[in-house]
Protein backbone atom coordinates (compact mmCIF):
# COMPACT_ATOMS: atom_id res chain seq x y z
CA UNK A 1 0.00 0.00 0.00
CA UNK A 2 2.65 2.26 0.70
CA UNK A 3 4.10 1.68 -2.20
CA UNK A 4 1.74 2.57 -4.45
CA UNK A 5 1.16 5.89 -2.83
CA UNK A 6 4.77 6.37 -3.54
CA UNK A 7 4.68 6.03 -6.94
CA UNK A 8 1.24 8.14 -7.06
CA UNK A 9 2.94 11.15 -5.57
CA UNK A 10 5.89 10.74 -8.14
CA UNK A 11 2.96 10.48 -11.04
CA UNK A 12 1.53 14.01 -9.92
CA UNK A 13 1.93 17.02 -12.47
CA UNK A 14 3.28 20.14 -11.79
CA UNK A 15 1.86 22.11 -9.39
CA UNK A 16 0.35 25.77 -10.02
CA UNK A 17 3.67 27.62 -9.18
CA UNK A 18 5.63 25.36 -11.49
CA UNK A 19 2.91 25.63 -14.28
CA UNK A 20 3.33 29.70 -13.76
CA UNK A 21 7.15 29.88 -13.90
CA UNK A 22 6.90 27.60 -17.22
CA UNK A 23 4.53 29.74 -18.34
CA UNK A 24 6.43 32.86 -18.05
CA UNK A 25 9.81 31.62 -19.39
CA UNK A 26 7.82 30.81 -22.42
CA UNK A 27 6.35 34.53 -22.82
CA UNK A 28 9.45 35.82 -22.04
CA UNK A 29 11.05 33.17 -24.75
CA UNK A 30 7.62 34.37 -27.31
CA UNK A 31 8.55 37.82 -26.79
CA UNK A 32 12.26 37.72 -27.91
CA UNK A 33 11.25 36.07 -30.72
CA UNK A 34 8.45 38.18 -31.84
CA UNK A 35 10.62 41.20 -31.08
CA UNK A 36 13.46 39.95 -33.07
CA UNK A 37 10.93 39.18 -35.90
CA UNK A 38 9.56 42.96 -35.56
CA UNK A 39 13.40 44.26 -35.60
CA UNK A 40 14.55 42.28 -38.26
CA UNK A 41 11.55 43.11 -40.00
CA UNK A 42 11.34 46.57 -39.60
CA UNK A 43 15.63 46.92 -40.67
CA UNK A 44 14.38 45.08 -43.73
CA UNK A 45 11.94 47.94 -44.29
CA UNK A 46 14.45 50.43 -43.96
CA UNK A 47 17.12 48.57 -45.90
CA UNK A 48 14.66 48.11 -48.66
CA UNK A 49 13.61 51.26 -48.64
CA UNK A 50 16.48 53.57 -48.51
CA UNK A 51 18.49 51.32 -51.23
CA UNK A 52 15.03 51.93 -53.22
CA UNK A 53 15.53 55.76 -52.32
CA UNK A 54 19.24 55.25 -53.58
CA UNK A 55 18.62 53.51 -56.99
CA UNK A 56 15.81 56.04 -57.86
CA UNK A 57 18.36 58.77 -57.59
CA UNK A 58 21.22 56.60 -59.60
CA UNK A 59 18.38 56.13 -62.11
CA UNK A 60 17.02 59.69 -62.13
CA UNK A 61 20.59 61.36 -62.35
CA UNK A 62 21.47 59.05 -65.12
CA UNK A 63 18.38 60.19 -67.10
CA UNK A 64 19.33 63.66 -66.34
CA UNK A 65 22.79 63.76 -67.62
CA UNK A 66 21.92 61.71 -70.90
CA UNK A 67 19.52 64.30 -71.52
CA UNK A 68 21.37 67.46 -70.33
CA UNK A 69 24.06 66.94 -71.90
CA UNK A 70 23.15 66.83 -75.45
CA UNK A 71 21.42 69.85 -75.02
CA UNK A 72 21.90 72.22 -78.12
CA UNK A 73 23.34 69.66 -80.35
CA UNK A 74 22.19 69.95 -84.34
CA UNK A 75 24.82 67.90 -85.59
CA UNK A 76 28.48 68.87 -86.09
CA UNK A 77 27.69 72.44 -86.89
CA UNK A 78 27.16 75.07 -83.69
CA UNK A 79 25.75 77.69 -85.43
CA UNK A 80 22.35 77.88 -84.36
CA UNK A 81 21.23 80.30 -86.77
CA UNK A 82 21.84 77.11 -89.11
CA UNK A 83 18.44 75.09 -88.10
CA UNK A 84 15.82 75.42 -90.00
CA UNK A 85 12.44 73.96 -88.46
CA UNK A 86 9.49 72.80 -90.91
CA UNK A 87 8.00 71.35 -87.79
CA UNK A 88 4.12 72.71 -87.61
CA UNK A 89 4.15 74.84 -83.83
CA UNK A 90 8.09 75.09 -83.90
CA UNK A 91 7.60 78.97 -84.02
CA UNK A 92 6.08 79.32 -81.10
CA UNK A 93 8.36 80.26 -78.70
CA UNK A 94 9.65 77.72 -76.16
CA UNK A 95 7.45 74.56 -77.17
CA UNK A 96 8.49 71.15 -77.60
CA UNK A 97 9.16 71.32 -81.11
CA UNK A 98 11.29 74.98 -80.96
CA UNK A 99 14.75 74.14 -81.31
CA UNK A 100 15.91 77.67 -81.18
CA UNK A 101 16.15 76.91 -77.53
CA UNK A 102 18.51 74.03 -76.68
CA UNK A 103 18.00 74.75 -73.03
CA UNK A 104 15.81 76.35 -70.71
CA UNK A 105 14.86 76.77 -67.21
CA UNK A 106 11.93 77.43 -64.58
CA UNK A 107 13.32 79.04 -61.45
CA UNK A 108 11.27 77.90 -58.65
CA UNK A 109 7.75 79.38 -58.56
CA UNK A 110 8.08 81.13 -62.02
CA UNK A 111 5.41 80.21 -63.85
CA UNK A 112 7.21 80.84 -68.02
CA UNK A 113 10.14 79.17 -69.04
CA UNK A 114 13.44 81.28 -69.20
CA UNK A 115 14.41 82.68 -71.96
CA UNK A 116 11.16 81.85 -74.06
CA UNK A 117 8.55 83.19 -72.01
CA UNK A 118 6.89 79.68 -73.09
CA UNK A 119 4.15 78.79 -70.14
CA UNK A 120 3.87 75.46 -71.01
CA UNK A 121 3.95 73.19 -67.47
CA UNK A 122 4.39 76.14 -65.48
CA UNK A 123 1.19 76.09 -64.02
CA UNK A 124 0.95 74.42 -60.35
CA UNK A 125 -2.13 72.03 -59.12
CA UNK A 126 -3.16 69.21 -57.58
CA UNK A 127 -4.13 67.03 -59.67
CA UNK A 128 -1.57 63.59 -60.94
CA UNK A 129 1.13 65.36 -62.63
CA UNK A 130 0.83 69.10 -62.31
CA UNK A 131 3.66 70.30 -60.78
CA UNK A 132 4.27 70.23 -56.84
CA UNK A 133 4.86 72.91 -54.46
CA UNK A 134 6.41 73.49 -51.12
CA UNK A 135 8.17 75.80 -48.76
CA UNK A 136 10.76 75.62 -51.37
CA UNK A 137 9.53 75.76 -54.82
CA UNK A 138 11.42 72.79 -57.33
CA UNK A 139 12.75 74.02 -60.67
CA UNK A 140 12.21 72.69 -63.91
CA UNK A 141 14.66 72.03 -66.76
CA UNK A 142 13.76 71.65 -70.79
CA UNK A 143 16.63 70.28 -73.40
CA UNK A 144 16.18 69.77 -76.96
CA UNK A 145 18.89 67.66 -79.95
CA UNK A 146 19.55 65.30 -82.10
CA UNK A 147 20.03 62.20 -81.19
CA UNK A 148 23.47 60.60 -80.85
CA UNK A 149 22.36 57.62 -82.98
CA UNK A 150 22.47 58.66 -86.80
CA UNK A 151 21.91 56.99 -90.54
CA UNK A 152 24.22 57.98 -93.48
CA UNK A 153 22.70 59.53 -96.49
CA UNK A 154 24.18 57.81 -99.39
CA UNK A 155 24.93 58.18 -102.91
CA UNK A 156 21.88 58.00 -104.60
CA UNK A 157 19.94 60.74 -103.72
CA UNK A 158 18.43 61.23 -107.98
CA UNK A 159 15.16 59.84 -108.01
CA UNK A 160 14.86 59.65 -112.13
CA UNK A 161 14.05 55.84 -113.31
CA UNK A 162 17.14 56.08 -115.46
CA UNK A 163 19.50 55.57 -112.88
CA UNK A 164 18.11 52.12 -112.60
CA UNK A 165 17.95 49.09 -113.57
CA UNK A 166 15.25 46.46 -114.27
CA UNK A 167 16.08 44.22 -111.38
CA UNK A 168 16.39 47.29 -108.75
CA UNK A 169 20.47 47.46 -109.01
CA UNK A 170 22.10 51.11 -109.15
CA UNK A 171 23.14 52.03 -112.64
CA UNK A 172 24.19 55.65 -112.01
CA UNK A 173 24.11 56.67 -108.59
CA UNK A 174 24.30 60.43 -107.56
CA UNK A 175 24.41 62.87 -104.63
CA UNK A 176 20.86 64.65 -104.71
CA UNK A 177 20.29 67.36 -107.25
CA UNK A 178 17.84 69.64 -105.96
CA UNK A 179 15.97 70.76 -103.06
CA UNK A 180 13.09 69.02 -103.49
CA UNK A 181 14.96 65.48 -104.02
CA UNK A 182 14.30 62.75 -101.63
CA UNK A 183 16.84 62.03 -98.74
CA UNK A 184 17.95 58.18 -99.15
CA UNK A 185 18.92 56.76 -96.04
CA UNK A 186 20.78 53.30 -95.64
CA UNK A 187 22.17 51.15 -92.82
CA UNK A 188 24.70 49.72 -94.72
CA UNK A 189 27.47 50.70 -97.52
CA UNK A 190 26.12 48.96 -100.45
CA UNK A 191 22.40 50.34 -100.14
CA UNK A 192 20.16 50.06 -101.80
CA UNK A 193 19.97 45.80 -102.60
CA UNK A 194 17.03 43.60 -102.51
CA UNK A 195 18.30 42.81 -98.74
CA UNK A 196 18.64 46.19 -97.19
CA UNK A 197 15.71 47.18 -95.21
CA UNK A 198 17.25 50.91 -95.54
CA UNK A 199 15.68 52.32 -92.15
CA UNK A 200 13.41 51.74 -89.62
CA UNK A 201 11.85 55.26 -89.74
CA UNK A 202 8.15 55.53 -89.09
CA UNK A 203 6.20 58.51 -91.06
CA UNK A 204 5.05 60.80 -88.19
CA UNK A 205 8.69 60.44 -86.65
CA UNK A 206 10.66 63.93 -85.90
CA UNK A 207 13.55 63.39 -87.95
CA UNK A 208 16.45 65.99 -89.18
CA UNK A 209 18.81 66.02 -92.04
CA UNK A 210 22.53 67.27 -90.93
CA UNK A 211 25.45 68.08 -91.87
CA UNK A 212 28.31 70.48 -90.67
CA UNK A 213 26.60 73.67 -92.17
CA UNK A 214 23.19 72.93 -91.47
CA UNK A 215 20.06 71.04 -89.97
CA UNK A 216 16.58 70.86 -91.17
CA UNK A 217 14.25 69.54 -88.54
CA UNK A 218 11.08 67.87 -89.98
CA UNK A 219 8.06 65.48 -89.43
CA UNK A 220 8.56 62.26 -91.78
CA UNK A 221 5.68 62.17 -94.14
CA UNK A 222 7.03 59.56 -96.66
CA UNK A 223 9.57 56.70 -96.46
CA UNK A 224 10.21 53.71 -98.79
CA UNK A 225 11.93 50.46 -97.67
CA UNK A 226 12.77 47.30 -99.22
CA UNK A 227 11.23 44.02 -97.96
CA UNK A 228 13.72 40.91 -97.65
CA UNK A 229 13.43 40.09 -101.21
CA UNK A 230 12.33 42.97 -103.43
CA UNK A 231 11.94 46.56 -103.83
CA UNK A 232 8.76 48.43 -101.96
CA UNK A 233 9.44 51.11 -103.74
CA UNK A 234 9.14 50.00 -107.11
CA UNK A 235 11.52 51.56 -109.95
CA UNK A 236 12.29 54.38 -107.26
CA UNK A 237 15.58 54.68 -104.77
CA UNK A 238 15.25 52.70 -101.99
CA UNK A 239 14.87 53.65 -98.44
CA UNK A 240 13.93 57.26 -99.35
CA UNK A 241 12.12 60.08 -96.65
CA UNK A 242 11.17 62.91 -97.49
CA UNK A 243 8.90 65.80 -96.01
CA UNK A 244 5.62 67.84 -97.48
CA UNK A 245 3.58 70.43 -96.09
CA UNK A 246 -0.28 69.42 -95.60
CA UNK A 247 0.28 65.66 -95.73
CA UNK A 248 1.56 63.50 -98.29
CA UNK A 249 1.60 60.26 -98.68
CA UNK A 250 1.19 59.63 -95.22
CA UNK A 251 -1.02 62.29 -93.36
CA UNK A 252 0.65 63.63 -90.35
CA UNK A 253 0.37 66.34 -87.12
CA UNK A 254 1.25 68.56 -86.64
CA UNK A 255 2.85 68.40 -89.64
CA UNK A 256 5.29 70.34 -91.92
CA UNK A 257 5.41 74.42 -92.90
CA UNK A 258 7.30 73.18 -96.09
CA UNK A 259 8.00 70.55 -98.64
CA UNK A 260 11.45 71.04 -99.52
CA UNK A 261 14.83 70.66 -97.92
CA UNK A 262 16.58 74.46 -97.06
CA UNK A 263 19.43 73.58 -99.12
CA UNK A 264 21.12 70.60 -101.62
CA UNK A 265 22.72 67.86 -98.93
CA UNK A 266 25.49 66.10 -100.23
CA UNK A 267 28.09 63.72 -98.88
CA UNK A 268 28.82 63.39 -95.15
CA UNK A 269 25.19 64.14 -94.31
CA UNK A 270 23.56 62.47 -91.31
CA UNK A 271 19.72 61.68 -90.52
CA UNK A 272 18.80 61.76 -86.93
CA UNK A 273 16.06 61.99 -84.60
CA UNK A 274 14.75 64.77 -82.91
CA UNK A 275 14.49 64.63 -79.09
CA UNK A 276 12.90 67.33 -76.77
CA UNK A 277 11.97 66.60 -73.27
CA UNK A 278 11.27 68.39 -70.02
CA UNK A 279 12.33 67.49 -66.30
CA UNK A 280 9.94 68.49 -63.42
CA UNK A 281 8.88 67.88 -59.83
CA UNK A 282 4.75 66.93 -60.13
CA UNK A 283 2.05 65.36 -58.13
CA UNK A 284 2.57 61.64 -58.30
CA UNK A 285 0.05 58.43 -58.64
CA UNK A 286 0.90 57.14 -55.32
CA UNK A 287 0.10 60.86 -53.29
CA UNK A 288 3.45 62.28 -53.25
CA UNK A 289 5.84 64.00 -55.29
CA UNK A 290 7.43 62.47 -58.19
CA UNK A 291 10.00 63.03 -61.33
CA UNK A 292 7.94 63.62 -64.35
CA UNK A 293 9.35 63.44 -67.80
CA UNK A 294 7.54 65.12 -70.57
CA UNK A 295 7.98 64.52 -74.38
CA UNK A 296 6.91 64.10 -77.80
CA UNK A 297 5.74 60.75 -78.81
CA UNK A 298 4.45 59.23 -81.92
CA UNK A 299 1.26 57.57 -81.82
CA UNK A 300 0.76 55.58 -84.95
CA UNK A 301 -2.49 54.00 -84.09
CA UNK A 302 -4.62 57.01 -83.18
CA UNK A 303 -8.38 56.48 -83.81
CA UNK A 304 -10.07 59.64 -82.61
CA UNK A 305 -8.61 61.57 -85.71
CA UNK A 306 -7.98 61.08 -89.38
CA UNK A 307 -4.67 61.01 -88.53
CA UNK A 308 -2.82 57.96 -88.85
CA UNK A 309 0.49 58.75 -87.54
CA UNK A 310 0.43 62.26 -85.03
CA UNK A 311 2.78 63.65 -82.17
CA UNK A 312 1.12 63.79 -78.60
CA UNK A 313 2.96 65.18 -76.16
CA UNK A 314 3.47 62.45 -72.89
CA UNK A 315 3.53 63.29 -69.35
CA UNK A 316 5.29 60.45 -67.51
CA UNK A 317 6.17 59.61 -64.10
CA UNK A 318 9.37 58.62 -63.95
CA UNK A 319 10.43 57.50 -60.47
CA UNK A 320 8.91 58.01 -57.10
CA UNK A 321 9.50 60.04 -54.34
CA UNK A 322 11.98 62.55 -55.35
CA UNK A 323 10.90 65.99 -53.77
CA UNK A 324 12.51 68.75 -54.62
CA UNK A 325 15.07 69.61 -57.83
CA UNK A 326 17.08 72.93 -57.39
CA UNK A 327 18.99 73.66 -60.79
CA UNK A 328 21.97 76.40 -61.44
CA UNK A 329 23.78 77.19 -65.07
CA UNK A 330 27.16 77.91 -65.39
CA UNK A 331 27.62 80.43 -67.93
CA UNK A 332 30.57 80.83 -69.79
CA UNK A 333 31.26 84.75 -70.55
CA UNK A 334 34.49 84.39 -72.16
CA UNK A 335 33.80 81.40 -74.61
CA UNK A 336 36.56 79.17 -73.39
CA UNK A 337 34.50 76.53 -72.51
CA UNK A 338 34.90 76.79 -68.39
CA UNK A 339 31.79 78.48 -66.46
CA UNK A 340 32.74 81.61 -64.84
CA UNK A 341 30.04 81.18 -62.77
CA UNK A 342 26.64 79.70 -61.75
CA UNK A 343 23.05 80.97 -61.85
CA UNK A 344 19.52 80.45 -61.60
CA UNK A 345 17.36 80.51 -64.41
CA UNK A 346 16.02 83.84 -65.22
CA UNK A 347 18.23 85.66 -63.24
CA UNK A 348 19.45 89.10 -64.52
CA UNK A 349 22.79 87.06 -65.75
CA UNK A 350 20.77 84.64 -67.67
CA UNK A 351 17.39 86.08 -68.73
CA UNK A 352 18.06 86.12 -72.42
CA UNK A 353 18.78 84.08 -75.48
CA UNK A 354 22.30 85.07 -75.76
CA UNK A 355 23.14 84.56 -71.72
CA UNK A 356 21.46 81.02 -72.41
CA UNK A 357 23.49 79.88 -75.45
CA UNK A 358 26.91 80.34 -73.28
CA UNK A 359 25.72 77.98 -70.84
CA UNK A 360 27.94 74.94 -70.84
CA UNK A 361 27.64 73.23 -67.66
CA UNK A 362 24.52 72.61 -65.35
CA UNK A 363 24.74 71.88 -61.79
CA UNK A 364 21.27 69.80 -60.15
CA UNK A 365 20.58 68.86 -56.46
CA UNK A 366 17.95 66.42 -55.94
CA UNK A 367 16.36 65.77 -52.33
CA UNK A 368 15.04 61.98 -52.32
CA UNK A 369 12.30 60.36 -49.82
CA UNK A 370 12.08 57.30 -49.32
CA UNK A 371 8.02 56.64 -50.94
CA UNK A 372 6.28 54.34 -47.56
CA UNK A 373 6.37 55.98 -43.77
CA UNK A 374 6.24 55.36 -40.58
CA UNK A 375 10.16 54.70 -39.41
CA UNK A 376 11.05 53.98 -36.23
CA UNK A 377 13.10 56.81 -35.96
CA UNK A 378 10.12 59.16 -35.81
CA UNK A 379 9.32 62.59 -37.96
CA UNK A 380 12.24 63.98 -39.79
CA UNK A 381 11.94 67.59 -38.88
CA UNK A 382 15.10 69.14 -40.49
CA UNK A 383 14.63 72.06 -41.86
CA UNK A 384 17.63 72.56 -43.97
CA UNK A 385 18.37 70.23 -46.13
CA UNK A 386 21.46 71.78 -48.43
CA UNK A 387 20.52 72.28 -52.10
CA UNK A 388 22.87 74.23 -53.86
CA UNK A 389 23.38 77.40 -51.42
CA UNK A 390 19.48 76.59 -50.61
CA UNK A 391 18.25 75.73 -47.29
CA UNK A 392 15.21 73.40 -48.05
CA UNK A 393 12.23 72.38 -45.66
CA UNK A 394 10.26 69.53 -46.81
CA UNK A 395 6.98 68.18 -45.16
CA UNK A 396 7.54 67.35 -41.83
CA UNK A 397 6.73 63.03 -42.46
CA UNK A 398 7.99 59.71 -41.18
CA UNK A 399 10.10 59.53 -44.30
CA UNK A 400 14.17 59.16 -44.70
CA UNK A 401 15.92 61.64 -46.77
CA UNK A 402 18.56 62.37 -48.72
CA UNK A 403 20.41 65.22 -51.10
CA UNK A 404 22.31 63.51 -54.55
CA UNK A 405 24.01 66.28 -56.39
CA UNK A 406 25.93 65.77 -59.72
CA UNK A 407 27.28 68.42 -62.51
CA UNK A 408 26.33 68.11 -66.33
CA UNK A 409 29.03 69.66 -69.29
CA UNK A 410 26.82 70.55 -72.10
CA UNK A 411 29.00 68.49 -74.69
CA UNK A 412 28.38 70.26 -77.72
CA UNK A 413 29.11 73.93 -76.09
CA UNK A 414 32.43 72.78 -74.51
CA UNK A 415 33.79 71.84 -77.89
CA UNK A 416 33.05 74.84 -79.81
């Protein structure tokens, strides 16, 4: 009997102090591991986020400077006097397609584009894309050029049927003749052949013919390309563009002033594209402020007009969370290529045409948040973040910030 009550009392469970202690090492286990869990999550956050914060800027700059610093360039001439624009709206002063301007500026709350006077995305709003305001205003930037990437104009610029054969081979191949010739663009050196697809322009595109005298900017009306086996343009010169006024054989907007080149291009002449875009702080999608990038596009399929192949000008937002852009232009007074100094657009140093065509440099300071809130580390209240001699106060949020600031040569002035 004893026994057995001996091995009952060893059977027992724990008693109701035991059962507590266990049950507080295991909250106190629970809670270390849920707070590592919260930790580790919330560093993950703020990894993620600030190397998101990071790469937008890499990203942003990068678009910046590829854009910046082409500004101005019409081919291997400098002489701006030179272009000659057959582009429908290109004389109105400071739009997309007015090349007389290779640069220009909005100083912070301005609301016209230095030196044109141009009020196009000046205004300020609300709504997705207008641009944003704060204590301290962000700038906006506008570049226009050619396009680095270029196709030769070659040697057979005479459209007559005699100077070809039956079976589409040159038989007496010429520079062109006249202004009103077509422009016959290849890829390759022995252009045109029944394998050359000549070009892969688009009528509607923004194209300009170049060489070290002159440009003539136009919208492509007309080209002709080969297909893989024979000619698509008949008894004609292959891969030809040309541009007309009022349509053509392709109807077009805006369209062209003019149907004729400005002058006879000969050898050494270039075809390029014809880039214009503008840089600006705006109202983004996700409710904060965002780099927008606005440009010229072609849409080829547009079925609200009779218009097959049209420019529309896009608003785009290009990356998140970047809050405020502060720009300065260093001006080069003596011509020798080096800045003399910096300043803001439309400034009493750089109000005008001439002031603008010296600039050869840009400095930009952008101040980056990251997009998602609510850090640990509370509400960034600083109030003077450094922009380029600028003391900056953004919103006070739970955000992490930070100022990336680069310098731009203008390629095409340094070399002049």
């Amino acid at each position: 009997m004893m026994q057995k009550n001996i091995a009952y009392r060893k059977s027992r469970g724990l008693t109701l102090m035991e059962l507590m202690i266990a049950m507080a090492i295991g909250l106190m286990l629970l809670g270390g591991a849920l707070t590592m869990f919260i930790n580790n999550k919330r560093i993950y956050k703020t990894v993620n986020e600030v190397g998101r914060m990071q790469e937008n800027a890499r990203f942003a700059m990068e678009m910046l400077t590829r854009d910046i610093r082409m500004a101005g360039f019409y081919g291997c001439h400098h002489d701006i006097t030179q272009v000659n624009n057959y582009i429908v709206g290109s004389a109105t002063a400071g739009s997309l397609f007015d090349a007389s301007f290779g640069i220009e500026g909005i100083e912070g709350n301005a609301t016209a584009w230095s030196p044109s006077g141009n009020t196009d995305a000046g205004a300020f709003g609300a709504g997705i894309g207008q641009r944003f305001t704060d204590t301290t205003v962000p700038d906006a930037v506008t570049v226009r050029y050619l396009s680095g990437e270029f196709w030769d104009v070659v040697d057979d610029n005479d459209p007559g049927p005699d100077n070809w054969e039956a079976g589409g081979n040159i038989k007496d191949a010429q520079y062109m003749q006249s202004v009103s010739d077509w422009a016959i663009v290849s890829t390759v050196d022995d252009h045109p052949n029944a394998g050359d697809r000549a070009n892969d322009f688009a009528p509607g595109e923004l194209l300009s013919v170049t060489d070290c005298a002159s440009s003539d900017i136009f919208q492509l009306t007309t080209q002709c390309a080969s297909s893989n086996t024979t000619f698509a343009c008949g008894n004609a010169p292959n891969g030809r563009i040309r541009h007309q006024n009022g349509g053509g054989a392709a109807s077009v907007l805006p369209g062209n002033t003019g149907a004729n080149f400005t002058r006879v291009y000969q050898q050494g002449t270039k075809v390029r594209r014809y880039v214009a875009v503008r840089y600006f702080i705006g109202n983004g999608q996700y409710g904060g402020p965002s780099l927008f990038r606005q440009y010229p596009v072609l849409d080829a399929n547009n079925t609200t007009t009779n218009d097959d192949n049209w420019i529309t000008v896009t608003t785009q937002e290009l990356l998140e969370g970047v809050e405020n852009m502060q720009i300065m232009y260093g001006v080069d007074t003596d011509l020798n290529g080096v800045p003399e100094n910096y300043y803001v657009a439309g400034s009493g140093n750089l109000d005008d045409a001439t002031e603008w065509s010296n600039v050869t440099s840009v400095k930009i300071a952008l101040l980056l948040r990251t997009v998602d809130q609510d850090f640990a580390s509370g509400i960034d209240t600083k109030n003077d973040y450094k922009m380029l001699g600028q003391n900056v106060n953004p919103a006070d949020l739970a955000v992490r910030r930070r100022v990336f600031t680069t310098t731009i040569q203008l390629r095409n002035r340094v070399s002049r």
